[in-house]
C-alpha atoms as a PDB file:
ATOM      1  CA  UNK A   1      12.653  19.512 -15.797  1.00  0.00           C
ATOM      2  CA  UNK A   2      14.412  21.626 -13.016  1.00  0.00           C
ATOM      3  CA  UNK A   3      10.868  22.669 -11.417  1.00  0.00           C
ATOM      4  CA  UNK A   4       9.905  19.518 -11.452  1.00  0.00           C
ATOM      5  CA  UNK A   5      13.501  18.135 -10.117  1.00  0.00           C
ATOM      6  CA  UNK A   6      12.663  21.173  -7.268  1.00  0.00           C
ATOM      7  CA  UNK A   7       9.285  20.032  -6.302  1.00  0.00           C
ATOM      8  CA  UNK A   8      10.217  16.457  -6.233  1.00  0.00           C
ATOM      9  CA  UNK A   9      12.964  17.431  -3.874  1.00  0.00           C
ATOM     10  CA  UNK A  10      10.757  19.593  -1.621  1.00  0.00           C
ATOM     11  CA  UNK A  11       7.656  17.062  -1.608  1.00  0.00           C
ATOM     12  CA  UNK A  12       9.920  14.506  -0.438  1.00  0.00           C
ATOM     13  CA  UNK A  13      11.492  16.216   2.478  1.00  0.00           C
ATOM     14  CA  UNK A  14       8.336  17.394   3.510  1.00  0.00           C
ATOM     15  CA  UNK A  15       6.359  14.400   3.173  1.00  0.00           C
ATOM     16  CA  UNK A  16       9.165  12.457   5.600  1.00  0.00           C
ATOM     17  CA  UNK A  17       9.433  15.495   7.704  1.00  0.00           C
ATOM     18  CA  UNK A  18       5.785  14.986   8.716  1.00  0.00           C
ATOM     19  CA  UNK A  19       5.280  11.644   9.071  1.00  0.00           C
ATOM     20  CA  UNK A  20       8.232  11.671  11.724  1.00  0.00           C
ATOM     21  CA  UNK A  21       6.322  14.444  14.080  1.00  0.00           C
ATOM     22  CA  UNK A  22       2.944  12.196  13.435  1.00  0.00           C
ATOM     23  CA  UNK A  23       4.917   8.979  14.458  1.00  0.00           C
ATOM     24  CA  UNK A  24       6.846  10.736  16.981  1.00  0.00           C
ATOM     25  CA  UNK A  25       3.853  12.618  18.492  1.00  0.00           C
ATOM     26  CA  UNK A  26       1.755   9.044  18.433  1.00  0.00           C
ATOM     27  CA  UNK A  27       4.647   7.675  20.184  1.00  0.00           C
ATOM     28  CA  UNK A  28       4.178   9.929  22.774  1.00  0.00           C
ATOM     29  CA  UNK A  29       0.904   9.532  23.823  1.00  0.00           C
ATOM     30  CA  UNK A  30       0.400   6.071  22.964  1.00  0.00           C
ATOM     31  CA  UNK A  31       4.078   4.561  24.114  1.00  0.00           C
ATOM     32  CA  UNK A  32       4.142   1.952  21.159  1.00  0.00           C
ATOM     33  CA  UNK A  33       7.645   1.720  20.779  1.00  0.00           C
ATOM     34  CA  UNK A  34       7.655   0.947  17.027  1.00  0.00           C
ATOM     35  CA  UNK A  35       6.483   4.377  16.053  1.00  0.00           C
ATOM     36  CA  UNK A  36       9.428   6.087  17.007  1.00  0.00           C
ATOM     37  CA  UNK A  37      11.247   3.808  15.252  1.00  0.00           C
ATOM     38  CA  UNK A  38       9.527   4.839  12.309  1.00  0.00           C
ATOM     39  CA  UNK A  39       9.888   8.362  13.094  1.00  0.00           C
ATOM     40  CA  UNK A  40      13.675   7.846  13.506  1.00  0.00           C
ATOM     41  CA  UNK A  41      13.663   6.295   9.682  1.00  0.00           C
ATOM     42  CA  UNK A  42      11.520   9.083   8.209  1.00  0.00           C
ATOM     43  CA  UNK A  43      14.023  11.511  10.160  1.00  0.00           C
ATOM     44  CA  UNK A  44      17.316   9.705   9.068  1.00  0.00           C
ATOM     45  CA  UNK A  45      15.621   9.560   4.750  1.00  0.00           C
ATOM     46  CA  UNK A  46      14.526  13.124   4.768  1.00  0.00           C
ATOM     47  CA  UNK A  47      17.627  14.317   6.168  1.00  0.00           C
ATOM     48  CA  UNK A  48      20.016  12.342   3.477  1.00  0.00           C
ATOM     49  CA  UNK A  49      17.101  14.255   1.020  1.00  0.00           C
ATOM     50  CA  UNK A  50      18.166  17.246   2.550  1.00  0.00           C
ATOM     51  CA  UNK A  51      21.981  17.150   1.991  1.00  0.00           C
ATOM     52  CA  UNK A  52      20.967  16.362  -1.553  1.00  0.00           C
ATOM     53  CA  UNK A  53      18.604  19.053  -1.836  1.00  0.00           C
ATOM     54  CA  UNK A  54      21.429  21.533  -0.478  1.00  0.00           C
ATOM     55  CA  UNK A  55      24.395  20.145  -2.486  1.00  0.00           C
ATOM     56  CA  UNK A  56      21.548  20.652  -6.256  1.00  0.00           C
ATOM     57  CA  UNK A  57      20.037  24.144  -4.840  1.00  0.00           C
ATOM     58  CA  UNK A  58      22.150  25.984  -2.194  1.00  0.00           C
ATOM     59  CA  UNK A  59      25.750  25.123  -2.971  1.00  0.00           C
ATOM     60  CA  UNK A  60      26.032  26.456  -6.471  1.00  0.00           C
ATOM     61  CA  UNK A  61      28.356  25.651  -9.248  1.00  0.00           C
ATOM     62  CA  UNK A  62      28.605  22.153  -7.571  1.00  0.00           C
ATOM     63  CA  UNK A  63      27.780  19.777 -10.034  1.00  0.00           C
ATOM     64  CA  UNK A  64      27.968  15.904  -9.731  1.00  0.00           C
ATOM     65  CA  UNK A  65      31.211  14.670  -9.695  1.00  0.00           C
ATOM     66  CA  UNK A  66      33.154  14.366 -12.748  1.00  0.00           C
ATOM     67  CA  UNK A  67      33.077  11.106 -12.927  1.00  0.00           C
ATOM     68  CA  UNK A  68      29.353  10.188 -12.655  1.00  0.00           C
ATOM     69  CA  UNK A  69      30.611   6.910 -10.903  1.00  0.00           C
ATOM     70  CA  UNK A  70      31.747   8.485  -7.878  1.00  0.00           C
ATOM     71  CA  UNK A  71      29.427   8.997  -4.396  1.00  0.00           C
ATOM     72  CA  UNK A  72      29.367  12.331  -2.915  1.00  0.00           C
ATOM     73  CA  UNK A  73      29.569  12.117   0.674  1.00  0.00           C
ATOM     74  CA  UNK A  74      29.841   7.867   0.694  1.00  0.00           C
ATOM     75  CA  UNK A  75      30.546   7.643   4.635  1.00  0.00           C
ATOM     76  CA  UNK A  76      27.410   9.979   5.319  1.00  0.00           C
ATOM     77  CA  UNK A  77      24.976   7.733   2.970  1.00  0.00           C
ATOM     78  CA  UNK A  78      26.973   4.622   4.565  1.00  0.00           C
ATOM     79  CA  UNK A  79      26.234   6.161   8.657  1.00  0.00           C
ATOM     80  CA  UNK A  80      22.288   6.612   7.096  1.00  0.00           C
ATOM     81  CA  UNK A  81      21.901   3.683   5.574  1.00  0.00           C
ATOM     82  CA  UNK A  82      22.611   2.137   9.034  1.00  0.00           C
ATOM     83  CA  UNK A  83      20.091   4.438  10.751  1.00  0.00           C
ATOM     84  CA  UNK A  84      17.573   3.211   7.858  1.00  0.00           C
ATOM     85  CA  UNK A  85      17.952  -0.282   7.904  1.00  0.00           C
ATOM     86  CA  UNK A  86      18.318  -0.130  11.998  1.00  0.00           C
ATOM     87  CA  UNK A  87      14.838   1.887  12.766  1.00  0.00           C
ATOM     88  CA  UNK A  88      13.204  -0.719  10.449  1.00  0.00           C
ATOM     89  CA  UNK A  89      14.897  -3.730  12.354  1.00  0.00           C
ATOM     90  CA  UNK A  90      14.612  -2.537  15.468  1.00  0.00           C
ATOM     91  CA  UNK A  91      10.750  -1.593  14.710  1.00  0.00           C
ATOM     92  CA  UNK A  92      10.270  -5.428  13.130  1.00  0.00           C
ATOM     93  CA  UNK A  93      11.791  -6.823  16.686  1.00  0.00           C
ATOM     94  CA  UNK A  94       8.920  -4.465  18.621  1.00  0.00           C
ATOM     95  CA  UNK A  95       6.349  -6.429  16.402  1.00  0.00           C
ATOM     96  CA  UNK A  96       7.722  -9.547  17.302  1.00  0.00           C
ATOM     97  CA  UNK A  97       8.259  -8.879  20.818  1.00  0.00           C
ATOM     98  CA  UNK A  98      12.297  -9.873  21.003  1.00  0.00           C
ATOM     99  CA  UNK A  99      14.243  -7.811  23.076  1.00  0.00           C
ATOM    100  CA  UNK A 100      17.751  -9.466  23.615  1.00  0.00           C
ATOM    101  CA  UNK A 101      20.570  -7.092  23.204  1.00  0.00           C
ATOM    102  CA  UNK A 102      22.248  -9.617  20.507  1.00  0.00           C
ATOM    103  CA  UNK A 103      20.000  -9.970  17.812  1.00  0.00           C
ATOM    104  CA  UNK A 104      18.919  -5.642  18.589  1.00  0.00           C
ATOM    105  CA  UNK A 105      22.601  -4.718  17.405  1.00  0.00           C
ATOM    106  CA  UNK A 106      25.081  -7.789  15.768  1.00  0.00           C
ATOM    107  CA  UNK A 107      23.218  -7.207  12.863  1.00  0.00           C
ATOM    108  CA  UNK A 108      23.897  -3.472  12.598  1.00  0.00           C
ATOM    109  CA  UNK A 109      27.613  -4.374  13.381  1.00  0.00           C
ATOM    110  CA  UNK A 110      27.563  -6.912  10.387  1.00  0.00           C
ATOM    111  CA  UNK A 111      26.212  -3.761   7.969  1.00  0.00           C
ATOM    112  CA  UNK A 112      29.001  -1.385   8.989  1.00  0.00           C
ATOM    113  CA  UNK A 113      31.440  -3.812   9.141  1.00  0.00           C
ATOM    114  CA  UNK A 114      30.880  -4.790   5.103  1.00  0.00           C
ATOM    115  CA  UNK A 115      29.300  -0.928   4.313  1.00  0.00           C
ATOM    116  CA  UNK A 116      33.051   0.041   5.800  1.00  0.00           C
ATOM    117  CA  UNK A 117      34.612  -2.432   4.320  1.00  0.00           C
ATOM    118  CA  UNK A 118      33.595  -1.966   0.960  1.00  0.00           C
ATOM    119  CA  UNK A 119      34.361   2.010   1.670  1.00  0.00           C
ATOM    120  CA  UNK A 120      38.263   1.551   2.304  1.00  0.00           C
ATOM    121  CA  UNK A 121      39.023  -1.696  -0.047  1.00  0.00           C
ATOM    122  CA  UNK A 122      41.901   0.029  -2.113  1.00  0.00           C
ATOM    123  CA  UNK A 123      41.400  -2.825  -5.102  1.00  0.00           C
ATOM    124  CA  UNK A 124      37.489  -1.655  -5.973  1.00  0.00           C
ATOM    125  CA  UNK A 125      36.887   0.798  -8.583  1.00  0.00           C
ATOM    126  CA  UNK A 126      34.642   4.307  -7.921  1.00  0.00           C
ATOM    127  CA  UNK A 127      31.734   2.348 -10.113  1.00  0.00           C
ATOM    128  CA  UNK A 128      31.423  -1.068  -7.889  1.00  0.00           C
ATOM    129  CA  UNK A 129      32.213   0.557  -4.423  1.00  0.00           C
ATOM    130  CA  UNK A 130      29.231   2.734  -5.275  1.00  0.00           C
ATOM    131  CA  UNK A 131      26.671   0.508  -6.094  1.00  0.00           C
ATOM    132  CA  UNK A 132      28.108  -1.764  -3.462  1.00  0.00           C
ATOM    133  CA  UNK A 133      27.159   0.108  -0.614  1.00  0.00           C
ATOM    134  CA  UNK A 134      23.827   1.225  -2.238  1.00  0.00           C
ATOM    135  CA  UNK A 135      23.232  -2.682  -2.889  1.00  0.00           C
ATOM    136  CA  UNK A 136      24.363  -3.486   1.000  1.00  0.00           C
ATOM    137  CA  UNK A 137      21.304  -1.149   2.091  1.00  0.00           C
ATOM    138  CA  UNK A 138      19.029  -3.341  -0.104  1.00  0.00           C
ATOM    139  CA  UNK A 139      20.254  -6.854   1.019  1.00  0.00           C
ATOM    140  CA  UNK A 140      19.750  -6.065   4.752  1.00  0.00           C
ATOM    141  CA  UNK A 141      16.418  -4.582   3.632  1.00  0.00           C
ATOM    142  CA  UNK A 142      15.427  -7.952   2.130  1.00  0.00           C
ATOM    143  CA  UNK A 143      17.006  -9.741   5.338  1.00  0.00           C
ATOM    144  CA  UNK A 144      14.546  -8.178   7.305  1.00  0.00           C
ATOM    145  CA  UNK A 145      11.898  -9.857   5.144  1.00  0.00           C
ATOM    146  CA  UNK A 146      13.526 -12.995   5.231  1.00  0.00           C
ATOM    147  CA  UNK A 147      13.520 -12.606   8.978  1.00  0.00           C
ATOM    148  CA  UNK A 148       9.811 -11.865   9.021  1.00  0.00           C
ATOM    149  CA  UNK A 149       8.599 -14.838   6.554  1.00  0.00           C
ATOM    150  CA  UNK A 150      10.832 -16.947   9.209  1.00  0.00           C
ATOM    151  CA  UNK A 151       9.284 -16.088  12.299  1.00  0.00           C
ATOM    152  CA  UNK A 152       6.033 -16.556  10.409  1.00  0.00           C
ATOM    153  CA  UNK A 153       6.997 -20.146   9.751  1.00  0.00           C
ATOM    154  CA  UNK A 154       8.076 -21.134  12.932  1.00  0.00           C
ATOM    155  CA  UNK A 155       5.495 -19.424  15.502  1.00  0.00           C
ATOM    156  CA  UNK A 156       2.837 -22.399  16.634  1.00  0.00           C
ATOM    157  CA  UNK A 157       0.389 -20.113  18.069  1.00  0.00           C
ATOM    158  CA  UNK A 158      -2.836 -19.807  14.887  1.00  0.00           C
ATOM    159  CA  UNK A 159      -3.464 -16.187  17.215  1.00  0.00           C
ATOM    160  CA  UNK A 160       0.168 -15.361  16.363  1.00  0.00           C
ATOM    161  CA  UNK A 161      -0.404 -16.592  12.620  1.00  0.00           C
ATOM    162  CA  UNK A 162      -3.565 -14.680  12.149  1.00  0.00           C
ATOM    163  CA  UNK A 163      -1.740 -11.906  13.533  1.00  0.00           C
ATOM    164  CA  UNK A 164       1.414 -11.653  11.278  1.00  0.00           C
ATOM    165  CA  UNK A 165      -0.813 -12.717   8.453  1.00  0.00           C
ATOM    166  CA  UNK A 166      -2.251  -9.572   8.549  1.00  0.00           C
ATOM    167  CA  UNK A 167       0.700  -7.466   7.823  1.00  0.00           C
ATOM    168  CA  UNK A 168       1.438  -9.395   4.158  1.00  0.00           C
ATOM    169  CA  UNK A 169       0.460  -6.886   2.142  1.00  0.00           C
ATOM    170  CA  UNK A 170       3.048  -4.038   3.279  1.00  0.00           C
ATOM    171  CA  UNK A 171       5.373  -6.602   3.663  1.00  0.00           C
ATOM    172  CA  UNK A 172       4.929  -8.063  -0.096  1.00  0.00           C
ATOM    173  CA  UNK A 173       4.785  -3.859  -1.116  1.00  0.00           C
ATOM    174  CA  UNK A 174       8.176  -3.362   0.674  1.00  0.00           C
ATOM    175  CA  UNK A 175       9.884  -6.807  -1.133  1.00  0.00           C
ATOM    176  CA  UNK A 176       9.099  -5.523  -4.003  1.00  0.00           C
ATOM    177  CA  UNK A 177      10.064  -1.912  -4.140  1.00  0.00           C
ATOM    178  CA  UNK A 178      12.750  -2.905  -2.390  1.00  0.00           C
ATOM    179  CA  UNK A 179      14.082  -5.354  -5.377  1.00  0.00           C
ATOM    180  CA  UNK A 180      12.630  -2.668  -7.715  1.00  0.00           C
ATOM    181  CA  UNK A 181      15.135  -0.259  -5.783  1.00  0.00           C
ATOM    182  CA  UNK A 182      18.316  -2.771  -6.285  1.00  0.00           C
ATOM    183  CA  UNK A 183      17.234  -3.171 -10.081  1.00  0.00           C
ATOM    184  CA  UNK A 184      17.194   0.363 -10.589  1.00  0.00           C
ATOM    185  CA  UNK A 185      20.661   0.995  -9.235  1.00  0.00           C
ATOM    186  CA  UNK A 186      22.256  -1.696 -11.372  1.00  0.00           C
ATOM    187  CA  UNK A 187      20.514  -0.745 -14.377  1.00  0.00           C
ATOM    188  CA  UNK A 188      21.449   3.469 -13.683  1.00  0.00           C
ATOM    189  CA  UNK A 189      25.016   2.725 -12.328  1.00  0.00           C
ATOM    190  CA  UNK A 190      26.142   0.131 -14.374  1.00  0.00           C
ATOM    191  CA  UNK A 191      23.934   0.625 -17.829  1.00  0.00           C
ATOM    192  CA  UNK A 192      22.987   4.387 -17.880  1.00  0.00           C
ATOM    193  CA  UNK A 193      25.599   6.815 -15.924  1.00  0.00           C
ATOM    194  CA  UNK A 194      28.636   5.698 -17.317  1.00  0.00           C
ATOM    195  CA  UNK A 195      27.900   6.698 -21.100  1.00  0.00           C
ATOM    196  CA  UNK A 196      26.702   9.928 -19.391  1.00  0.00           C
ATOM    197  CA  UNK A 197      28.725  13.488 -19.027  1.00  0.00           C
ATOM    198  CA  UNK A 198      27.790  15.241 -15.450  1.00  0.00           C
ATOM    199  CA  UNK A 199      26.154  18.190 -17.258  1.00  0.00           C
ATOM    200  CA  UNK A 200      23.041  16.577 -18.785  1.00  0.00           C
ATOM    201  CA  UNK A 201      20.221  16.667 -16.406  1.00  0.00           C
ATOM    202  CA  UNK A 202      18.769  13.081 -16.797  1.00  0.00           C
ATOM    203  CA  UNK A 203      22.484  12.046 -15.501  1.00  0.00           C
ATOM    204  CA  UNK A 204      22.012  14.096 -12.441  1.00  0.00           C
ATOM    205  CA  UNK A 205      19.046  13.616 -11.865  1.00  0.00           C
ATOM    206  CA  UNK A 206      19.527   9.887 -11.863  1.00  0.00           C
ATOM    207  CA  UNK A 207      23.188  10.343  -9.966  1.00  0.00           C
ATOM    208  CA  UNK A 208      21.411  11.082  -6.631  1.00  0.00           C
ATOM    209  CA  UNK A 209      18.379   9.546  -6.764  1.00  0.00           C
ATOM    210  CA  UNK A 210      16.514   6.544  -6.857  1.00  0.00           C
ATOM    211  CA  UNK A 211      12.893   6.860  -7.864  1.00  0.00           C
ATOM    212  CA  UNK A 212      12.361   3.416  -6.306  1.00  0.00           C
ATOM    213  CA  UNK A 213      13.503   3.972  -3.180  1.00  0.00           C
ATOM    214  CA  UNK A 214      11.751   7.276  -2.966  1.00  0.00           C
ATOM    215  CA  UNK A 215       8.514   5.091  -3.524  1.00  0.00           C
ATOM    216  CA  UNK A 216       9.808   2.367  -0.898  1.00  0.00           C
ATOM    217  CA  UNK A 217      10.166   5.203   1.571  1.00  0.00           C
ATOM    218  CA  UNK A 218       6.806   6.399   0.574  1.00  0.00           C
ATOM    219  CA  UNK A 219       5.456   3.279   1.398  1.00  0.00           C
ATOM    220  CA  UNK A 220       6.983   2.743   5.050  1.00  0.00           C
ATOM    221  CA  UNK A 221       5.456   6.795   5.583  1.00  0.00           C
ATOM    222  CA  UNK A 222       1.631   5.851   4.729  1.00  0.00           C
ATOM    223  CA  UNK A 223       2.522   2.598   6.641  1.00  0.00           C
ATOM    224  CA  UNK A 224       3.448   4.884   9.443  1.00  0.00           C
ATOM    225  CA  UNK A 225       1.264   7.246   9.787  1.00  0.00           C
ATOM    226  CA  UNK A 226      -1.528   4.074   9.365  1.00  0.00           C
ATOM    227  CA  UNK A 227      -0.464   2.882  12.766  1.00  0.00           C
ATOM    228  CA  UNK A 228       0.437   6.372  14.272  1.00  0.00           C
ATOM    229  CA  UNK A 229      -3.328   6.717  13.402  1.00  0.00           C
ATOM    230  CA  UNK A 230      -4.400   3.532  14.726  1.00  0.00           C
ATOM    231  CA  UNK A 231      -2.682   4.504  18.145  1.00  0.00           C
ATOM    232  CA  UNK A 232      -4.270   7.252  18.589  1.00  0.00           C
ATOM    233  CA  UNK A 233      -7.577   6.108  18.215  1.00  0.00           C
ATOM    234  CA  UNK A 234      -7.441   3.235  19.987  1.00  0.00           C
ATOM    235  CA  UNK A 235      -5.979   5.486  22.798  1.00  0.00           C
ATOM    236  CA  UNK A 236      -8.835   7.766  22.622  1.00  0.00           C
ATOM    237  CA  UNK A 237     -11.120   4.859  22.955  1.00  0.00           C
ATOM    238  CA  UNK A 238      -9.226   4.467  26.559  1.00  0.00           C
ATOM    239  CA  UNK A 239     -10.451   7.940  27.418  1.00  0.00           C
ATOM    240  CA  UNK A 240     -12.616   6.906  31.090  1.00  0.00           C
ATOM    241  CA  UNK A 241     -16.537   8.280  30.887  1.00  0.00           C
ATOM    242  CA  UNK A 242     -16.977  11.221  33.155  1.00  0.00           C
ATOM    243  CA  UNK A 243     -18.692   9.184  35.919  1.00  0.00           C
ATOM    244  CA  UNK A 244     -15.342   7.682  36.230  1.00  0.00           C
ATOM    245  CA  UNK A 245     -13.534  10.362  35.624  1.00  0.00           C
ATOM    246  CA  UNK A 246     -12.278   9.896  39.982  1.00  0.00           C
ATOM    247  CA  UNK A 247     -11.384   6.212  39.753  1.00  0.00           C
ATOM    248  CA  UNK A 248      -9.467   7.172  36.331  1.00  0.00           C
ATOM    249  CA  UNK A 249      -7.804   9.841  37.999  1.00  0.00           C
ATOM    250  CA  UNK A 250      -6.806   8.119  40.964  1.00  0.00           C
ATOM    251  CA  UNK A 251      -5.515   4.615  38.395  1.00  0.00           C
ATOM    252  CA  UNK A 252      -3.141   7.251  36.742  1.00  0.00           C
ATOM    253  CA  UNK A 253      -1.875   8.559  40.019  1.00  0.00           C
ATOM    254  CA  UNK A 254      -1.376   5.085  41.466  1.00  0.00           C
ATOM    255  CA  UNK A 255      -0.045   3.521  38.547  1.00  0.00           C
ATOM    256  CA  UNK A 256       3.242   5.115  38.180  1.00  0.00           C
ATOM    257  CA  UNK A 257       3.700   4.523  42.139  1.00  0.00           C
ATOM    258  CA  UNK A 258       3.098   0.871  41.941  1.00  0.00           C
ATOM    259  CA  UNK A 259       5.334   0.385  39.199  1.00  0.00           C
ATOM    260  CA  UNK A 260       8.099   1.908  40.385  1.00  0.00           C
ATOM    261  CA  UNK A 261       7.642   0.647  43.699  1.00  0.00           C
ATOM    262  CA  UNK A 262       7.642  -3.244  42.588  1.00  0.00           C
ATOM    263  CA  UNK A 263      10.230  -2.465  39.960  1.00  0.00           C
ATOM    264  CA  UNK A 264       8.055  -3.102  36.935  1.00  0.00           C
ATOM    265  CA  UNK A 265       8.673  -2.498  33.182  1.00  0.00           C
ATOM    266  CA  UNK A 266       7.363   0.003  30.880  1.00  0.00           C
ATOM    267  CA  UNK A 267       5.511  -2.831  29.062  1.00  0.00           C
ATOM    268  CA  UNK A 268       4.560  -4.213  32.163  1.00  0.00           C
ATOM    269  CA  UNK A 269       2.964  -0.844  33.461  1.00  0.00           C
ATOM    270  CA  UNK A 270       1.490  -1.089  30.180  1.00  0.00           C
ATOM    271  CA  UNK A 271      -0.121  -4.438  30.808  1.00  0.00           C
ATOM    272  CA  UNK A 272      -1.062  -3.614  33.793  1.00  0.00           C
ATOM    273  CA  UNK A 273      -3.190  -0.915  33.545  1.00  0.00           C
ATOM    274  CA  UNK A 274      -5.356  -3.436  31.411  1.00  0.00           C
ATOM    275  CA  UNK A 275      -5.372  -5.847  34.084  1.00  0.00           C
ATOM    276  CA  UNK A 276      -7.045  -3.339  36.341  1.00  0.00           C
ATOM    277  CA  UNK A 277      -9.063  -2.207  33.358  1.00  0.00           C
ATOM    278  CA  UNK A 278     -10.484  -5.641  33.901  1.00  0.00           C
ATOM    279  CA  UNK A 279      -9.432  -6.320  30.307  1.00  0.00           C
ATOM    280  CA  UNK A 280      -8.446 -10.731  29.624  1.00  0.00           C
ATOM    281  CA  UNK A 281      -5.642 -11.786  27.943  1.00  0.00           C
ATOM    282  CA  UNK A 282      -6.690 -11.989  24.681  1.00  0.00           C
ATOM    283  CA  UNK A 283      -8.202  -8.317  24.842  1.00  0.00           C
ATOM    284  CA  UNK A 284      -4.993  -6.892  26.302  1.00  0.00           C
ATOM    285  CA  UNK A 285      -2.952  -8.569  23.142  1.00  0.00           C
ATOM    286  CA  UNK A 286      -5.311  -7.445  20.679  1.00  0.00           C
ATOM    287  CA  UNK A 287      -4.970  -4.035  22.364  1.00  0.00           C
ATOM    288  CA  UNK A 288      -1.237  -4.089  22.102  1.00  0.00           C
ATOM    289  CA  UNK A 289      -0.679  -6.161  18.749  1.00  0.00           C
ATOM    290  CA  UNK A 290       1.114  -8.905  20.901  1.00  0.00           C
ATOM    291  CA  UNK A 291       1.258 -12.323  21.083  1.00  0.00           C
ATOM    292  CA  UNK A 292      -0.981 -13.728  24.081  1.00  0.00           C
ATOM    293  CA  UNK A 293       1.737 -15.810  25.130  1.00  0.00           C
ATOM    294  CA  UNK A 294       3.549 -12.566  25.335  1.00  0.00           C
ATOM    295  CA  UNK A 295       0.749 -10.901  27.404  1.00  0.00           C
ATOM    296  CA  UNK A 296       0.591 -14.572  29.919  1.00  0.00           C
ATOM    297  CA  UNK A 297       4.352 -13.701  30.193  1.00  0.00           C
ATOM    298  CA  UNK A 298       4.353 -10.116  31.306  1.00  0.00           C
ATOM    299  CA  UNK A 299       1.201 -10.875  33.573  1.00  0.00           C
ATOM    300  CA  UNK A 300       2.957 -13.637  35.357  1.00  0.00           C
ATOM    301  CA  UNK A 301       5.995 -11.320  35.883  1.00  0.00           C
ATOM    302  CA  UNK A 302       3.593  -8.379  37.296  1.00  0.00           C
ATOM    303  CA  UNK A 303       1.876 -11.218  39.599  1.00  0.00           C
ATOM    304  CA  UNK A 304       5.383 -12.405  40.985  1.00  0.00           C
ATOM    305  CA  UNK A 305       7.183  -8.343  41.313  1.00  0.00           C
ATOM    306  CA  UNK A 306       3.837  -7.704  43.403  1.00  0.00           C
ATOM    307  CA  UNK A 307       3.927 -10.909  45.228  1.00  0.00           C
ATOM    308  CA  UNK A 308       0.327 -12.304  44.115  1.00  0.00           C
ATOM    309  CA  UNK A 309      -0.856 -14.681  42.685  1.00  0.00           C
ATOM    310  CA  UNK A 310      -3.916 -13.782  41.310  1.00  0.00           C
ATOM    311  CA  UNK A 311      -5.864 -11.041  39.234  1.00  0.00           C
ATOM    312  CA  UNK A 312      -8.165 -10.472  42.317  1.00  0.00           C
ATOM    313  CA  UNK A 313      -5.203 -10.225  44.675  1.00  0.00           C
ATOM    314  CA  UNK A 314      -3.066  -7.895  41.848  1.00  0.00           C
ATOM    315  CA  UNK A 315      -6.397  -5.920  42.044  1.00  0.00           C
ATOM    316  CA  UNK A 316      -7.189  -5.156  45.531  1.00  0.00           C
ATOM    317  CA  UNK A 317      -3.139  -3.989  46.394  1.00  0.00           C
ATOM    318  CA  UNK A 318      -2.919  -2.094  43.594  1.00  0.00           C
ATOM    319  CA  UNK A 319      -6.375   0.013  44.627  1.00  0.00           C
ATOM    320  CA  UNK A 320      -4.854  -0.382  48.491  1.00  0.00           C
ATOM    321  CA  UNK A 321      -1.919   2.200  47.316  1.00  0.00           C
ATOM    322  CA  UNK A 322      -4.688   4.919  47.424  1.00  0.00           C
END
């Protein structure tokens, strides 16, 4: 049981490890904005792993607390908990396109506020303020579902539809480990530990861990490293032919210029280098996994920084920068 307890421990950590550089390095080159996101929640898991792995194989003669209803360390799982569920958030609003400052960070307020609140009520016993904050983590998990199935439901664009329709699958997988991870706490804490002494190794074993959440993790990794993948090849498909290896040289010299010369966004850059790419609307969102109304938006922003009013005219002052 111990080897296996090690290897579990080690596989984990590694796994997460990984998929952060791949989502970080994909960010990178490919400046999708959700993939470091992703990297940041990979980061944040396998380090709480870590601290676990240290406390079981490092610090020895530190067993689990007496009192197998206690949390080691609850304002460190409460400070990664908000890194977990704000990564994912924060990588849902790139999807969606939403950038206001409000909906970015009240929500992370909301979890510390009740994570922290639930940490320094005097009235709760060891047993619910534990599974409380564990079951906090969860509930803002599912609200970012919730949020998803909404903006499903109200979008009136069928290209937007199509487009969020394709991500049900991981989305269904995550609901579900996700309720499979609250189950599993109820039924451990409230059921299993509490008939438990600290010295048996199921009760440890089950004391800082939840298999279900290891798998929910698991999931949001392969998920991760799917569109890390995805970015990269659809960035390598960008790579110019060698006869226009000059005119691709010269774009990349010129594009960094103009945009900071007419004050343009990142995304905007982004979209821009399209538009001279000679890539439409609809190419340029399926390119970027955004909505076209989206794309229209940016483009009409690029046309009035730049003072045109057309494509053609965007066109011929960008290539008069040379």
């Amino acid at each position: 049981m111990a080897v296996f307890l090690f290897l579990f421990a080690i596989t984990i950590i590694s796994i997460c490890v990984g998929s952060a550089f791949l989502s970080a390095s994909a960010f990178a080159v490919t400046h999708r904005t959700s993939l470091i996101y992703f990297a940041i929640f990979t980061l944040a898991y396998s380090l709480e792993q870590t601290i676990i792995f240290f406390r079981e194989y490092f610090v020895q003669n530190l067993p689990p607390a007496e009192n197998l209803t206690q949390m080691e360390d609850p304002l460190f799982h409460v400070v990664t908990g908000a890194i977990l569920f704000q990564s994912l958030w924060c990588a849902v609003l790139s999807f969606f396109d939403k950038r206001q400052h409000a909906i970015h960070y009240v929500p992370l307020a909301i979890f510390l506020s009740a994570s922290l609140l639930v940490l320094t009520l005097p009235t709760l016993d060891d047993l619910i303020r534990k599974w409380l904050i564990y079951g906090i983590r969860q509930a803002f998990f599912l609200i970012i579902v919730g949020y998803c199935l909404f903006q499903y439901r109200i979008t009136k664009s069928e290209i937007d539809r199509t487009r969020y329709r394709r991500e049900r699958i991981p989305l269904l997988i995550f609901s579900l480990l996700v309720i499979a991870t609250f189950i599993e706490d109820t039924t451990v804490m409230i059921s299993i530990l509490p008939g438990l002494s600290g010295a048996e190794t199921f009760a440890a074993f089950f004391y800082r861990r939840n298999i279900s959440e290891s798998l929910l993790v698991l999931a949001v990794v392969i998920y991760a490293a799917y569109q890390s993948i995805r970015s990269l090849k659809l960035k390598a498909e960008q790579r110019p032919a060698i006869q226009d290896k000059s005119r691709q040289t010269q774009l990349h010299e010129i594009l960094p210029y103009f945009s900071k010369k007419y004050g343009l966004t990142p995304r905007e850059e982004e979209i821009l280098f399209f538009i001279i790419e000679d890539y439409d609307n609809m190419q340029i969102a399926s390119r970027l996994q955004l909505a076209l109304g989206t794309i229209k938006t940016h483009a009409h922003n690029i046309f009035h920084k730049a003072s045109v009013s057309s494509r053609e005219q965007l066109i011929r002052k960008f290539w008069s920068e040379r």
